[in-house]
C-alpha atoms as a PDB file:
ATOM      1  CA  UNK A   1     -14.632  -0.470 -67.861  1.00  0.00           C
ATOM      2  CA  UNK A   2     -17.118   2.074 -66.005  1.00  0.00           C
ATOM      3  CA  UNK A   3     -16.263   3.277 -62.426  1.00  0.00           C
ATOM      4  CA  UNK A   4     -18.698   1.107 -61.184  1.00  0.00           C
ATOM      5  CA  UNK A   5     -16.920  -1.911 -61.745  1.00  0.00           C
ATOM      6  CA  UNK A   6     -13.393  -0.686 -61.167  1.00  0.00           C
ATOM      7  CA  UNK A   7     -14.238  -0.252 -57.855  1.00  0.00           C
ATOM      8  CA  UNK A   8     -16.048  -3.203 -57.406  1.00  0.00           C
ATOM      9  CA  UNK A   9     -12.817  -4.987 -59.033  1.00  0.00           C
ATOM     10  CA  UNK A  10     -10.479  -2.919 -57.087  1.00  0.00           C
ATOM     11  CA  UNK A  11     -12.767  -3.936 -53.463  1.00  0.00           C
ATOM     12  CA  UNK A  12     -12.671  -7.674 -54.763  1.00  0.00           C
ATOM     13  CA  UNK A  13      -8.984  -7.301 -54.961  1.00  0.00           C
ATOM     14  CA  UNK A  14      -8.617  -5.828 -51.649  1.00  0.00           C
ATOM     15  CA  UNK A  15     -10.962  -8.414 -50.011  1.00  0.00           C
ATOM     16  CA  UNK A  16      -8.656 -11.595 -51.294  1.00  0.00           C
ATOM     17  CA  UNK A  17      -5.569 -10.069 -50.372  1.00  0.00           C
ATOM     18  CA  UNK A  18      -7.217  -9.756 -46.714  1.00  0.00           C
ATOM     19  CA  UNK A  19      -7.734 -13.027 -46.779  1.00  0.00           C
ATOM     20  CA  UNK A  20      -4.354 -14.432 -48.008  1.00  0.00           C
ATOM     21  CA  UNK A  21      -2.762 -12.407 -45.358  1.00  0.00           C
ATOM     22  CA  UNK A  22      -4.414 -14.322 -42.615  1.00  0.00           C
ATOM     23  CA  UNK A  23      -4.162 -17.377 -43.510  1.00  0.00           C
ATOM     24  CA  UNK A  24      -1.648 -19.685 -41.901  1.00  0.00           C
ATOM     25  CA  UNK A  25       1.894 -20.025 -42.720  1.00  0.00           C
ATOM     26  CA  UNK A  26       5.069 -21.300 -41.280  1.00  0.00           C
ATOM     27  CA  UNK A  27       5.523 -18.286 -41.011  1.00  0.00           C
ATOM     28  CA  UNK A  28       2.624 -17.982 -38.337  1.00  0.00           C
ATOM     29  CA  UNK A  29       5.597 -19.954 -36.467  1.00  0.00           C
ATOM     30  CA  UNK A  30       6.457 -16.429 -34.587  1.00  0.00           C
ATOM     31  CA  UNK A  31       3.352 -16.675 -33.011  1.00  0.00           C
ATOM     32  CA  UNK A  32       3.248 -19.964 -31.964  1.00  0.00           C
ATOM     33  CA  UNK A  33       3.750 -20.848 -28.245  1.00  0.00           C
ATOM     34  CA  UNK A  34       2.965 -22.344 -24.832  1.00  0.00           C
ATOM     35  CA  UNK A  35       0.838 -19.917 -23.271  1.00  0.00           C
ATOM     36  CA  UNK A  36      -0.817 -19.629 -19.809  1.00  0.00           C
ATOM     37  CA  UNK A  37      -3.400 -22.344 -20.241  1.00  0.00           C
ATOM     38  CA  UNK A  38      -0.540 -24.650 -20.552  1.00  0.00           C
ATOM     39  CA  UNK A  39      -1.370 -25.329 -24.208  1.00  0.00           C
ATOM     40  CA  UNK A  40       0.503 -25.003 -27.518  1.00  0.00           C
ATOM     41  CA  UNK A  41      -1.447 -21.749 -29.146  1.00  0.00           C
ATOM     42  CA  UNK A  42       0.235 -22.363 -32.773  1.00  0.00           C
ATOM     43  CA  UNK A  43      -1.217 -21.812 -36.538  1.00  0.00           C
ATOM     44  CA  UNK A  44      -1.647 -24.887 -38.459  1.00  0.00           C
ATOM     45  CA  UNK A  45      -2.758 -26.456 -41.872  1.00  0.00           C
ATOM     46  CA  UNK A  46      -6.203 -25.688 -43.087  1.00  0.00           C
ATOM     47  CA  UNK A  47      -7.704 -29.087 -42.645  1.00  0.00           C
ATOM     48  CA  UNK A  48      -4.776 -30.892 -41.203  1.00  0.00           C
ATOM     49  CA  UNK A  49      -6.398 -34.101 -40.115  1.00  0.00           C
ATOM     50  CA  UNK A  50      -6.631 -35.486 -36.553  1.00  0.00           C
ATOM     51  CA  UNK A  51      -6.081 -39.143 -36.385  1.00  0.00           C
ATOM     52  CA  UNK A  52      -7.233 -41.952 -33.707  1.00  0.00           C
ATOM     53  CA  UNK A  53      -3.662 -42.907 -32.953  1.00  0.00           C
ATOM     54  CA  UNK A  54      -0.404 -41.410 -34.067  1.00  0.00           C
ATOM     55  CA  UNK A  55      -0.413 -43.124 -37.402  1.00  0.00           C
ATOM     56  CA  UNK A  56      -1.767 -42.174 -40.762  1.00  0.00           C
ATOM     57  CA  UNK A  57      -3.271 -45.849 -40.910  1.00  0.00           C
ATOM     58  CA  UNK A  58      -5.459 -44.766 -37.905  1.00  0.00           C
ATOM     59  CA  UNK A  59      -9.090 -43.861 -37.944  1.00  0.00           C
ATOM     60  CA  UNK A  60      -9.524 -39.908 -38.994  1.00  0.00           C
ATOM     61  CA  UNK A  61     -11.603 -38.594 -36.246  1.00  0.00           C
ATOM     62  CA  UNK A  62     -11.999 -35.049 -37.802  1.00  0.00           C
ATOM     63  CA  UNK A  63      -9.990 -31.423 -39.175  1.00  0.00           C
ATOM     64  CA  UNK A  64      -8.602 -28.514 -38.364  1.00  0.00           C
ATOM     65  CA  UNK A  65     -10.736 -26.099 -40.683  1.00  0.00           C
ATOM     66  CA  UNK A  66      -9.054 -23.253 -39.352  1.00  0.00           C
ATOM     67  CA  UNK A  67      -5.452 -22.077 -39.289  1.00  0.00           C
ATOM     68  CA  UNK A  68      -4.814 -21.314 -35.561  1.00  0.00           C
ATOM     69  CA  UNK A  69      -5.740 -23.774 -33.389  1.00  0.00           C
ATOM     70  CA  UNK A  70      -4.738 -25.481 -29.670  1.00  0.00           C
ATOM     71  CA  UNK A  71      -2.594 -28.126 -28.757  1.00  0.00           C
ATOM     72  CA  UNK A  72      -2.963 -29.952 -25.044  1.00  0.00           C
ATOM     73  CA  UNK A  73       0.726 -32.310 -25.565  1.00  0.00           C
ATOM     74  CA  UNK A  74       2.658 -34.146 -27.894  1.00  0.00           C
ATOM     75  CA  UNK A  75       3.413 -37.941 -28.078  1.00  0.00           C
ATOM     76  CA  UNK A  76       5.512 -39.868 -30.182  1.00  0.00           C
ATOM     77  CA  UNK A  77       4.277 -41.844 -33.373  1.00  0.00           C
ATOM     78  CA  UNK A  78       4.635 -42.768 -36.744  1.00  0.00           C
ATOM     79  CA  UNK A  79       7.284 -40.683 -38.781  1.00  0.00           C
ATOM     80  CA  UNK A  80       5.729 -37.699 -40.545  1.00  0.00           C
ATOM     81  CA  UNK A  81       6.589 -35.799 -43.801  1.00  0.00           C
ATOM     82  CA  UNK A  82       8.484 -32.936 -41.173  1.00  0.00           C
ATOM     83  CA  UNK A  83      11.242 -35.630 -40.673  1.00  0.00           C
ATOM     84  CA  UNK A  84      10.319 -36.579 -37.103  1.00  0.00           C
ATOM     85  CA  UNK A  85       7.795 -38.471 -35.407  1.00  0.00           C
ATOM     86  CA  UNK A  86       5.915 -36.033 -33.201  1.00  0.00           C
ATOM     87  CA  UNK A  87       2.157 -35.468 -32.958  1.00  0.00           C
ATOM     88  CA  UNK A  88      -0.307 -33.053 -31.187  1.00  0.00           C
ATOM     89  CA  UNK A  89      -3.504 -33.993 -29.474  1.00  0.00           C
ATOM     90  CA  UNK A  90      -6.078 -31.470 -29.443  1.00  0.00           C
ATOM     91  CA  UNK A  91      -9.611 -31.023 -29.789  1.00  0.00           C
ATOM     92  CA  UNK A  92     -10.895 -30.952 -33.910  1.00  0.00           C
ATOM     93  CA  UNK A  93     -13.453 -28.479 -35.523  1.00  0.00           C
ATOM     94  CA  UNK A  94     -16.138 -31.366 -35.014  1.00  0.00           C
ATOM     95  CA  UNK A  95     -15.543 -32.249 -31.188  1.00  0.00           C
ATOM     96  CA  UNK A  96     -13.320 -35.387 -31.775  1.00  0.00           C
ATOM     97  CA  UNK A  97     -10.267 -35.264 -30.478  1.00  0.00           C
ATOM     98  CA  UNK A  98      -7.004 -36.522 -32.296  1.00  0.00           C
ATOM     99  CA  UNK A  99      -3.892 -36.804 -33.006  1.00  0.00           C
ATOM    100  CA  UNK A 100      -2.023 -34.471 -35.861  1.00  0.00           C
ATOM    101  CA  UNK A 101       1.204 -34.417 -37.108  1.00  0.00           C
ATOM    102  CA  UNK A 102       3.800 -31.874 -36.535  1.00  0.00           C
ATOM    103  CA  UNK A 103       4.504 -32.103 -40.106  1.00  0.00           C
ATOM    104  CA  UNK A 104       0.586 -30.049 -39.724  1.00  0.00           C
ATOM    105  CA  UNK A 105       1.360 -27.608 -36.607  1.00  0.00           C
ATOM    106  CA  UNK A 106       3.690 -24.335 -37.480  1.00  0.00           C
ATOM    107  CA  UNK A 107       5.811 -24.713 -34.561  1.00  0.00           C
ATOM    108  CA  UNK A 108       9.482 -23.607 -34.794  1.00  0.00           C
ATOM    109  CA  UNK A 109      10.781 -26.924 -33.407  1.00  0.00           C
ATOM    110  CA  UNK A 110       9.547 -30.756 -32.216  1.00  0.00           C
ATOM    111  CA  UNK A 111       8.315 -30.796 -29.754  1.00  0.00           C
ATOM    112  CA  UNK A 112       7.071 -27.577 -28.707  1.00  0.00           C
ATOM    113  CA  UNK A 113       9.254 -26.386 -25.714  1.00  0.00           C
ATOM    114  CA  UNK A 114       6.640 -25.823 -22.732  1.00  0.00           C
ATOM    115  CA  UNK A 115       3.995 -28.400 -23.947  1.00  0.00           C
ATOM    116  CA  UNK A 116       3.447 -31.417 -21.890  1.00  0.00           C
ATOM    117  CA  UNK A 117       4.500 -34.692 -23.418  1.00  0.00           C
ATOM    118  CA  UNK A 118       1.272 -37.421 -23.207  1.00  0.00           C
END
């Protein structure tokens, strides 16, 4: 292999490990919280989906393409894969706003302490 691509290897490398390292996690968890704007700052699934009503059988109004995202409150709904039956209302990457699981949101318990319930 000549230099030239070694190092182009080696910065390929570099750049995908940058990215892995910022994507969401529960680990992102640590981060997550009820900040001064009275909303639920918390990382989340990379296109956790925002439904009409808080039930998978709902409408899908739109995603969360990115992995930290907003949350205005919580409500109760339809049991989710995390074992309870809370879900976040916020605003999705396409202007819709919905309703996502908690089973989707990183937070270290449901529901968030601080957020408003709605």
């Amino acid at each position: 292999m000549n230099v030239r691509r070694k190092i182009a290897v080696l910065a390929m490398t570099a750049a995908l490990a940058a990215g892995t390292a910022a994507m969401g996690s529960p680990a992102s968890a640590a981060a997550c919280g009820v900040q001064s704007d009275s909303r639920l700052h918390c990382g989340n699934s990379v296109g956790a989906k925002g439904y009409a009503d808080r039930s998978y059988r709902s409408i899908v109004r739109g995603t969360l393409n990115t992995d930290y995202n907003w949350f205005v409150c919580w409500g109760y709904g339809e049991q989710n894969p995390g074992g309870n039956n809370i879900w976040y209302w916020t605003q999705l990457d396409n202007g819709a706003w919905g309703n996502v699981p908690a089973s989707s949101v990183y937070t270290g318990q449901d529901p968030a302490p601080g957020l408003n319930q709605c």
